[in-house]
Protein backbone atom coordinates (compact mmCIF):
# COMPACT_ATOMS: atom_id res chain seq x y z
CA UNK A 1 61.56 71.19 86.25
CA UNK A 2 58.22 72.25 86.64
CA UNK A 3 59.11 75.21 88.85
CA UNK A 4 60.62 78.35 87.46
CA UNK A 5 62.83 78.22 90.16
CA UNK A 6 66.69 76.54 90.15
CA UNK A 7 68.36 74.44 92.61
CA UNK A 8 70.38 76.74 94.71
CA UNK A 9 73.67 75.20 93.62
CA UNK A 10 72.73 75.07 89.69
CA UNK A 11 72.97 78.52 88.95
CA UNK A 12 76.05 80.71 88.79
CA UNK A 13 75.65 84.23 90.00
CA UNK A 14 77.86 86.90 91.18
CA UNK A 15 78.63 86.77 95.19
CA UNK A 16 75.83 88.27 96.58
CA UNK A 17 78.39 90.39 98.96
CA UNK A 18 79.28 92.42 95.53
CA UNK A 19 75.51 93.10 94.40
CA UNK A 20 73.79 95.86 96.14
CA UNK A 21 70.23 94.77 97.28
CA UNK A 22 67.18 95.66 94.95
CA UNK A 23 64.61 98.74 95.70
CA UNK A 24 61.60 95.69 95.12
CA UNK A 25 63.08 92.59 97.18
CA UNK A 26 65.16 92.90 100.00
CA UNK A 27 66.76 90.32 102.11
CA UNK A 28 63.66 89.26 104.82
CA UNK A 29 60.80 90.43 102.34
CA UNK A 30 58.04 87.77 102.80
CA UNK A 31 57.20 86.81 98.63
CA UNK A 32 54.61 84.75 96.36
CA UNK A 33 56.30 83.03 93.37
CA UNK A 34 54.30 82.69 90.63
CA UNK A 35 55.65 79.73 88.33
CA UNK A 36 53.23 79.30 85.96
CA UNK A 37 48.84 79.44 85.53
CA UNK A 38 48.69 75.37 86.39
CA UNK A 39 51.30 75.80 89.45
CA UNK A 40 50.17 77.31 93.12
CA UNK A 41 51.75 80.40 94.53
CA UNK A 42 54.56 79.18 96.24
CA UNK A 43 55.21 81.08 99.62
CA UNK A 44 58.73 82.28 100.80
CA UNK A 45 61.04 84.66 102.35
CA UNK A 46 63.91 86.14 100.60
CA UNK A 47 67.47 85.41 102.29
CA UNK A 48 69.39 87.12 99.43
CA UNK A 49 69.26 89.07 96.08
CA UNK A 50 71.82 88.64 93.29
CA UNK A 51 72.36 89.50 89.28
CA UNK A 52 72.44 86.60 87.23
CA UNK A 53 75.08 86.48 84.33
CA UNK A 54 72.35 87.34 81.54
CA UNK A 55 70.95 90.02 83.98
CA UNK A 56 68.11 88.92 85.49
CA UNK A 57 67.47 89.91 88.95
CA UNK A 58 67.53 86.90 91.12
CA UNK A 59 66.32 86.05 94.14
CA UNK A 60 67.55 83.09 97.19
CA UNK A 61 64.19 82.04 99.04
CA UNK A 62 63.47 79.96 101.84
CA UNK A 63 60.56 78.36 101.28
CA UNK A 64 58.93 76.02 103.20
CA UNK A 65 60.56 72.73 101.87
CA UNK A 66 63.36 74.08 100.26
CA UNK A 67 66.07 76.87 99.39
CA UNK A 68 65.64 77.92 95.61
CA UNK A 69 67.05 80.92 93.53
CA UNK A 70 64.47 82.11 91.37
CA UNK A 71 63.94 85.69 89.05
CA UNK A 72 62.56 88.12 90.60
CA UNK A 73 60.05 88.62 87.60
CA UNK A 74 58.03 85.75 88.89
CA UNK A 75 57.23 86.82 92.26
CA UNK A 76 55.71 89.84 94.34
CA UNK A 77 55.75 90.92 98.12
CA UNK A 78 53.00 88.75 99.71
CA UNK A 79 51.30 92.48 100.89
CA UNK A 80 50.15 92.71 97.72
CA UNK A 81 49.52 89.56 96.55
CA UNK A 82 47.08 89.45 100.20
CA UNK A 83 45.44 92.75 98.71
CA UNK A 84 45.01 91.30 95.16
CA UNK A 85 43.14 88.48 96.23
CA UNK A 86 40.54 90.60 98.84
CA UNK A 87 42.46 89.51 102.31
């Protein structure tokens, strides 16, 4: 998979009812993924936030073709990724 991000059923998390939310991403926070320096920024709000079993904070988006988990470490709020890039 090209993506850094998982099919939404591939992954196996803790309920997200039993995590409490992160202080970066919350559920609703418009975010950029960044998968990789040959990939685009892929655009998407977050619908969920959840621990994975290794302890990586991970993150269910809606993006615009799909619903994907992927880590938190690979995206930023789209604020500053608009402010990075001189918008």
């Amino acid at each position: 998979m090209s993506r850094s991000s998982i099919k939404i059923n591939s992954l196996h998390t803790k309920p997200a009812e039993t995590v409490q939310l992160s202080s970066v991403f919350q559920k609703g926070d418009f975010i950029v993924e960044h998968a990789g320096a040959r990939s685009p920024a892929a655009f998407g709000v977050v619908r969920g936030v959840e621990n994975a079993i290794h302890g990586s904070l991970v993150l269910d988006v809606q993006f615009p073709t799909e619903r994907l988990y992927t880590f938190a470490n690979h995206c930023q709020h789209y604020k500053d990724w608009l402010d990075e890039n001189g918008f």
